[in-house]
N, C-alpha and C. Protein backbone atom coordinates (compact mmCIF):
# COMPACT_ATOMS: atom_id res chain seq x y z
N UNK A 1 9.03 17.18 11.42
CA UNK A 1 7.98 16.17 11.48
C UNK A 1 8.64 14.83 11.79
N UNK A 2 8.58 14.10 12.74
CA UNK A 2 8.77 12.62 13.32
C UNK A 2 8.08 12.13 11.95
N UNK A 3 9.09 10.75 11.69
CA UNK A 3 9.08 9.99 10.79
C UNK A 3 7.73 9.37 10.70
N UNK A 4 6.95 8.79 11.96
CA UNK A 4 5.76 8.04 12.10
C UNK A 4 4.89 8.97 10.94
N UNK A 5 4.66 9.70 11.84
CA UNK A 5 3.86 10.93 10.97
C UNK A 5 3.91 11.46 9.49
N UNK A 6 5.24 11.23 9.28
CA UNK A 6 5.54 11.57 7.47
C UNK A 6 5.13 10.60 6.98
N UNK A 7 5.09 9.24 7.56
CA UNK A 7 5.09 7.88 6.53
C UNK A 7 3.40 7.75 6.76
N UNK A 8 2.48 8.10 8.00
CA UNK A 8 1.09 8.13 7.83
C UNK A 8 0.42 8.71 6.62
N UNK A 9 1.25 10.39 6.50
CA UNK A 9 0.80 10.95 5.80
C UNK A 9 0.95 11.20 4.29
N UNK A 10 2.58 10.28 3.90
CA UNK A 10 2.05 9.69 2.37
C UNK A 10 1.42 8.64 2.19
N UNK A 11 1.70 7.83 3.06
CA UNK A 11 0.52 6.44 2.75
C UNK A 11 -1.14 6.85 2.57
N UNK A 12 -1.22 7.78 3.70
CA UNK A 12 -2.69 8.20 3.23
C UNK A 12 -3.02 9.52 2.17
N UNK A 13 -2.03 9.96 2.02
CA UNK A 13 -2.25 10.54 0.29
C UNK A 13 -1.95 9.70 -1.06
N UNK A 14 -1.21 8.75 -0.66
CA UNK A 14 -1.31 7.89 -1.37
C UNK A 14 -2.38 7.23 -1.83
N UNK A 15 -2.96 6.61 -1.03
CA UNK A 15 -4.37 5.75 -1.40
C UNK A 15 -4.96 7.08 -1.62
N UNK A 16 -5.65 7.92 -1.00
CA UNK A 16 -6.60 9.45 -1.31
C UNK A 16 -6.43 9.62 -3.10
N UNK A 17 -5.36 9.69 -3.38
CA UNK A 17 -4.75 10.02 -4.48
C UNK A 17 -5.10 9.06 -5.70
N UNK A 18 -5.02 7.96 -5.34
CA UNK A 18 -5.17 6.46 -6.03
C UNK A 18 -6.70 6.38 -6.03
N UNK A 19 -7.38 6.58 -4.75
CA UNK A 19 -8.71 5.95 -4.93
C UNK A 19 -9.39 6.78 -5.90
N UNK A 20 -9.06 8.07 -6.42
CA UNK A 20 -9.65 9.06 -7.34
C UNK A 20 -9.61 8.44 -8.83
N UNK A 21 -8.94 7.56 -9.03
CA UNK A 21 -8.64 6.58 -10.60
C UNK A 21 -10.24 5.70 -10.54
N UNK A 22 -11.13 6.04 -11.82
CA UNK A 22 -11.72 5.09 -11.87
C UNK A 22 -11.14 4.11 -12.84
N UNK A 23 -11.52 2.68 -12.46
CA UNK A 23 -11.03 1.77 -13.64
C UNK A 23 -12.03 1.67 -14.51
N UNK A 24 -11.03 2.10 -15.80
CA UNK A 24 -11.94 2.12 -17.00
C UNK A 24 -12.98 1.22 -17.15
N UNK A 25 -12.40 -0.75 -16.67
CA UNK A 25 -12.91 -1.36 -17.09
C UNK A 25 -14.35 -1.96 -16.16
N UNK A 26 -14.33 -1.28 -14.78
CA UNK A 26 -14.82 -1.27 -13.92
C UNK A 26 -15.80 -0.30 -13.58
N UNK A 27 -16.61 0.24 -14.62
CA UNK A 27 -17.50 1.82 -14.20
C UNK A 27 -18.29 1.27 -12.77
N UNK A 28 -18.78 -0.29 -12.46
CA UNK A 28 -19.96 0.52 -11.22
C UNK A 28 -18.95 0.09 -9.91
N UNK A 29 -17.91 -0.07 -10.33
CA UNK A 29 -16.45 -0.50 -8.71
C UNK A 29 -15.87 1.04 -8.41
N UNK A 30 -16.49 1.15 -7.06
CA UNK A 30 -15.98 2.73 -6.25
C UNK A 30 -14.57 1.85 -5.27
N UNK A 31 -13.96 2.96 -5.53
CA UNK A 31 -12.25 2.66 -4.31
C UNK A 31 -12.67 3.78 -3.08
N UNK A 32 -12.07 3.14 -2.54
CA UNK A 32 -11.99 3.42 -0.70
C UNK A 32 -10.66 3.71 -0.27
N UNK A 33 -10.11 4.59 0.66
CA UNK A 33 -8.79 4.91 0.96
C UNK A 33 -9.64 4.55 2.33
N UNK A 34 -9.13 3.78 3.55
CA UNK A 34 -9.17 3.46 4.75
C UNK A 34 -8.02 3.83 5.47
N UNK A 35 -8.43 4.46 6.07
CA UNK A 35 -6.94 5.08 6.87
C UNK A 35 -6.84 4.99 8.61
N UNK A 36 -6.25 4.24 9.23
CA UNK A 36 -6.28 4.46 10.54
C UNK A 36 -5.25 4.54 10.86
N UNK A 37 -5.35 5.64 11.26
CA UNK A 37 -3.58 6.34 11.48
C UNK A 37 -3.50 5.71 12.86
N UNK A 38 -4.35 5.32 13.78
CA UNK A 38 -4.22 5.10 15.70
C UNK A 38 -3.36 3.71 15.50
N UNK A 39 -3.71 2.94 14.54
CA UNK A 39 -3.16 1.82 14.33
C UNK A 39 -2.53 1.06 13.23
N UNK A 40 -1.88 2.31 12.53
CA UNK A 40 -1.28 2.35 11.61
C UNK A 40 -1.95 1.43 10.35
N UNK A 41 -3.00 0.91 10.04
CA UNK A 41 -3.30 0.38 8.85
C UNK A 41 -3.65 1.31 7.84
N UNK A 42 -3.40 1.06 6.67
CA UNK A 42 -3.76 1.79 5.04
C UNK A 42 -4.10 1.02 4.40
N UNK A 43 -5.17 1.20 3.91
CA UNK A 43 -5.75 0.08 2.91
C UNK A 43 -6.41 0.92 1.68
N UNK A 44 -6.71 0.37 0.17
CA UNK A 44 -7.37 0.97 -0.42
C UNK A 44 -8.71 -0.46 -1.06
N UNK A 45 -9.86 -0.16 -0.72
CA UNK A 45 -10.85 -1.41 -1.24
C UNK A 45 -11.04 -0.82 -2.23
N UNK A 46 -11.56 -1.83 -3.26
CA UNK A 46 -12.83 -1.55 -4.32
C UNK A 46 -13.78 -2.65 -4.24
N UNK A 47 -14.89 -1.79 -4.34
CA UNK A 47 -16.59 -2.39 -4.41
C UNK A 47 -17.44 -2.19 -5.21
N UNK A 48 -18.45 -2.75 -5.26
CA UNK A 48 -19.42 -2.25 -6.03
C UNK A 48 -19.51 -3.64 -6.91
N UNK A 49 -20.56 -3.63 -8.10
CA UNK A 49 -20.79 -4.66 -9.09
C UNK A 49 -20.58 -4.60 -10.39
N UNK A 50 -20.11 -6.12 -10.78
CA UNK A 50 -19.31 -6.23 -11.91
C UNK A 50 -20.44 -6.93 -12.56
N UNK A 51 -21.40 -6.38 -13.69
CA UNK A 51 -22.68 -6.93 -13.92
C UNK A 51 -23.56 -7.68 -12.85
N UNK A 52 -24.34 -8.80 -13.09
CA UNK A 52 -24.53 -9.70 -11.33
C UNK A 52 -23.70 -9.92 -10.40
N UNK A 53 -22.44 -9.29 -10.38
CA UNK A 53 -21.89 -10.04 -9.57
C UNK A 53 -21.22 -8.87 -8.40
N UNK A 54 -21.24 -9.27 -7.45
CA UNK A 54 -20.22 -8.75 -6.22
C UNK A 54 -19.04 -8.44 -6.04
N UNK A 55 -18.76 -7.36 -6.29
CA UNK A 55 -16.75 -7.13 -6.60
C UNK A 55 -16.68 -6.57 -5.17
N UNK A 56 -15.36 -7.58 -4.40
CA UNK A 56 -15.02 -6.37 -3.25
C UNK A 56 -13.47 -7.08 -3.18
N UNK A 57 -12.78 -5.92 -2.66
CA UNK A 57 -11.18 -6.55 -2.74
C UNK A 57 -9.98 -5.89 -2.06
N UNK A 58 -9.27 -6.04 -1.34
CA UNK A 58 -8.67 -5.21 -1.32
C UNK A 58 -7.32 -4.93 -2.03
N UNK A 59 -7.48 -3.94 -2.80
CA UNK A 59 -6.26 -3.41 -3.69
C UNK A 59 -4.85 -3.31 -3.16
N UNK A 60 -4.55 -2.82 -2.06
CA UNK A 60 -3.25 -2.44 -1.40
C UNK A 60 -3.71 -2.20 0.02
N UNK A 61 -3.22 -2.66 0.65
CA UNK A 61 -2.41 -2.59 2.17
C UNK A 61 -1.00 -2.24 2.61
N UNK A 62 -0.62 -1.38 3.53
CA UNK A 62 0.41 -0.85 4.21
C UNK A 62 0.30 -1.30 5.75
N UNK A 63 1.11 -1.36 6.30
CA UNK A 63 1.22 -1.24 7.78
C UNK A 63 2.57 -0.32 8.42
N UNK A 64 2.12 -0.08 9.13
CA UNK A 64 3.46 0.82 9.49
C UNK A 64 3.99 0.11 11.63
N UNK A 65 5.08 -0.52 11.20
CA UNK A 65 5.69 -1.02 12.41
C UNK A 65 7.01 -0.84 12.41
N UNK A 66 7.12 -0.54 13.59
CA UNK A 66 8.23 -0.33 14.41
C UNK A 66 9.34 0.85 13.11
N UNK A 67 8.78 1.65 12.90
CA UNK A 67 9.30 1.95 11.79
C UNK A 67 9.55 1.77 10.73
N UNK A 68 9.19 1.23 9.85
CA UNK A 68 9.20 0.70 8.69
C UNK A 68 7.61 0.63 8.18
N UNK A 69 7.46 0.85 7.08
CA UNK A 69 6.43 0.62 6.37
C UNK A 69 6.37 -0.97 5.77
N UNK A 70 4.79 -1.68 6.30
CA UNK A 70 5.09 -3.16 5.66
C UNK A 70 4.28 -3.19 4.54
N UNK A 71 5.00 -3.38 3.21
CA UNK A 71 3.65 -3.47 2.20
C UNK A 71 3.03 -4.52 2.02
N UNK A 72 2.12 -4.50 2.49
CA UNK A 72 0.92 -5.91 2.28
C UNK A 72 0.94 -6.99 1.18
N UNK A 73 0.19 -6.00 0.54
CA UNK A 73 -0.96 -6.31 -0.43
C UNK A 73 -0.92 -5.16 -1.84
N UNK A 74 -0.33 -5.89 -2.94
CA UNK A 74 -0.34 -5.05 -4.23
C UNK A 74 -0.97 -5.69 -5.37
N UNK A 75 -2.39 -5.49 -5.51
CA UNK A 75 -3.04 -6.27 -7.26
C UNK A 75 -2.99 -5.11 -8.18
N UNK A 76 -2.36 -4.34 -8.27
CA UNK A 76 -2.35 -3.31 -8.97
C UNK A 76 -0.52 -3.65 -9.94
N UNK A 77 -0.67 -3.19 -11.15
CA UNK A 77 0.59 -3.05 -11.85
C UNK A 77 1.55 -1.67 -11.79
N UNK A 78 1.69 -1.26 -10.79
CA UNK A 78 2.08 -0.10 -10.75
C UNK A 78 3.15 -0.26 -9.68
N UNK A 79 4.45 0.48 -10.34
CA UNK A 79 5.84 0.14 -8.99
C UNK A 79 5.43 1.16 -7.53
N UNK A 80 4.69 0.61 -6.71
CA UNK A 80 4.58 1.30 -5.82
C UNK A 80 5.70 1.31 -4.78
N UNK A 81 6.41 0.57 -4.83
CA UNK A 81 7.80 0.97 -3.63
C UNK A 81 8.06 2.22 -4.09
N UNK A 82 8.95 1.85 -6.29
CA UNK A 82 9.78 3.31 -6.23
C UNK A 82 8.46 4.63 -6.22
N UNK A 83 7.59 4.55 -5.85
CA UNK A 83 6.19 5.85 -5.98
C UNK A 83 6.45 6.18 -4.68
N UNK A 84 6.22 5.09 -3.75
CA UNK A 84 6.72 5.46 -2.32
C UNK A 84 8.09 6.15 -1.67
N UNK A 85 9.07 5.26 -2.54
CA UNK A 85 10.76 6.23 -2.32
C UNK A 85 9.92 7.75 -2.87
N UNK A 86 9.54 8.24 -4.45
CA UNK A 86 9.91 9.33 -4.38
C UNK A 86 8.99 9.85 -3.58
N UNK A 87 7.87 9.53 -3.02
CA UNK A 87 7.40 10.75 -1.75
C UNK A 87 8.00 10.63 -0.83
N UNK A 88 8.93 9.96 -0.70
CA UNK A 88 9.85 10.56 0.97
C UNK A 88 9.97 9.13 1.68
N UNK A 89 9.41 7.88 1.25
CA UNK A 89 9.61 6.72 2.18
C UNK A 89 11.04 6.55 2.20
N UNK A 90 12.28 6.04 3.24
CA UNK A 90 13.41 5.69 2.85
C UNK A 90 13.40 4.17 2.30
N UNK A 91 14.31 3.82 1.30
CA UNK A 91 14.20 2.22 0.75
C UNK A 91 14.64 1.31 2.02
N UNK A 92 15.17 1.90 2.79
CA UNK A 92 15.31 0.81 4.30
C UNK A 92 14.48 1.10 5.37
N UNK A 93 13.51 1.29 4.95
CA UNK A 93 12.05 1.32 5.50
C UNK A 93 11.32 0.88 5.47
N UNK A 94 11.19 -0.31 4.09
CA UNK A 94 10.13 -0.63 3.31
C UNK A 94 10.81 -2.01 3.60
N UNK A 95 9.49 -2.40 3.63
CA UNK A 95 9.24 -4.25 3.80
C UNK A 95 8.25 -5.01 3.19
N UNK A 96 9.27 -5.68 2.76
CA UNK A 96 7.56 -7.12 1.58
C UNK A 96 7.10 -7.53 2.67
N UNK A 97 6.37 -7.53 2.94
CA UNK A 97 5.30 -8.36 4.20
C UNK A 97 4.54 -9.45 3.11
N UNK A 98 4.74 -9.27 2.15
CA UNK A 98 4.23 -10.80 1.22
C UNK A 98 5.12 -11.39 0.73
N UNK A 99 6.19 -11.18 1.38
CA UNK A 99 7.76 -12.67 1.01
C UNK A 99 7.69 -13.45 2.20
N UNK A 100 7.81 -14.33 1.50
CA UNK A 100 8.18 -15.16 2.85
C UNK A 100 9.46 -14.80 3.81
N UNK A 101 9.64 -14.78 5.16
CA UNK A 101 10.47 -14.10 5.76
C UNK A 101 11.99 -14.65 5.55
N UNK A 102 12.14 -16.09 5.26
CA UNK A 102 13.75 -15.89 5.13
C UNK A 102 13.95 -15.27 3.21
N UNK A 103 13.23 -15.09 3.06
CA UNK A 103 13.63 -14.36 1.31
C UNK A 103 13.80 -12.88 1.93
N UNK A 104 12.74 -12.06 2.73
CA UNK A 104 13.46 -11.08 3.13
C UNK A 104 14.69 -10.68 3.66
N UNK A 105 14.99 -11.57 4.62
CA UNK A 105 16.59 -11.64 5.38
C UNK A 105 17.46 -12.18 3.85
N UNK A 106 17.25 -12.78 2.99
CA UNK A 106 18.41 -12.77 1.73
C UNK A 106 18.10 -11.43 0.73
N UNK A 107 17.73 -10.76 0.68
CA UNK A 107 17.22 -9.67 0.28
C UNK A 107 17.80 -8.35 0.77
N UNK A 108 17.74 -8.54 2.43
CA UNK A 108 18.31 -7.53 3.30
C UNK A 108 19.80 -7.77 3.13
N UNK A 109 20.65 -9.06 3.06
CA UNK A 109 21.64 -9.33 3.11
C UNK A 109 22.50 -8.44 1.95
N UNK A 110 21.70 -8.59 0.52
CA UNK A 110 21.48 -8.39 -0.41
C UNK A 110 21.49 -6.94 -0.67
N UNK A 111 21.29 -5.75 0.55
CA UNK A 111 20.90 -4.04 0.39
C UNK A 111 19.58 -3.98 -0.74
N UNK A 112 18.54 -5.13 -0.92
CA UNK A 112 17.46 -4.70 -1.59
C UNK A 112 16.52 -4.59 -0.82
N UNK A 113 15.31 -4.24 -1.69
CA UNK A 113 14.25 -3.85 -0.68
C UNK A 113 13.65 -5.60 -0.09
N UNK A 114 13.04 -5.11 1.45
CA UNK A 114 13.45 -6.75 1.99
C UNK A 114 11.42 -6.11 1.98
């Protein structure tokens, strides 16, 4: 299996997997796994209403470029890099796409995850 393809297909069992959690504290908020593999985005939303009010958000984002997986977007408390290493992502694969870019290049300098 070409790498593109392995990293589509935990990212989108990933969210699949994730969006099945209801939050306790959240009974009428449904999660969404969005998957477009043509253009590599992964996203997981939650919606729905929080008494009167309008909950929509998005939980996590992935992108997948030039090889590497970019992680977006994490409001969740959960170590999703090392969740990602153990399904098969390599740690020099993975990219904060929410650092600012010269913290990534000291990071990379660094052998951490950039």
């Amino acid at each position: 299996m070409d790498k593109l393809k392995k990293y589509q297909d935990i990212l989108a069992n990933y969210l699949v997997e994730y969006s099945k959690i209801k939050p306790a504290n959240l009974p009428d908020i449904d999660s969404y796994a969005i998957i477009d593999r043509e253009n590599n985005h992964f996203q997981l939303l939650q919606l729905g209403w929080q008494g009167e009010d309008y909950f929509f958000t998005v939980v996590l984002h992935f992108d997948i470029k030039n090889g590497k997986v970019w992680f977006q977007r994490n409001i969740t408390d959960r170590d999703v890099v090392d969740e990602l290493m153990e399904m098969g992502v390599e740690k020099k694969d993975i990219v904060l796409g929410f650092r600012y870019p010269k913290m990534r290049r000291v990071c990379q300098e660094k052998r951490e995850i950039v």
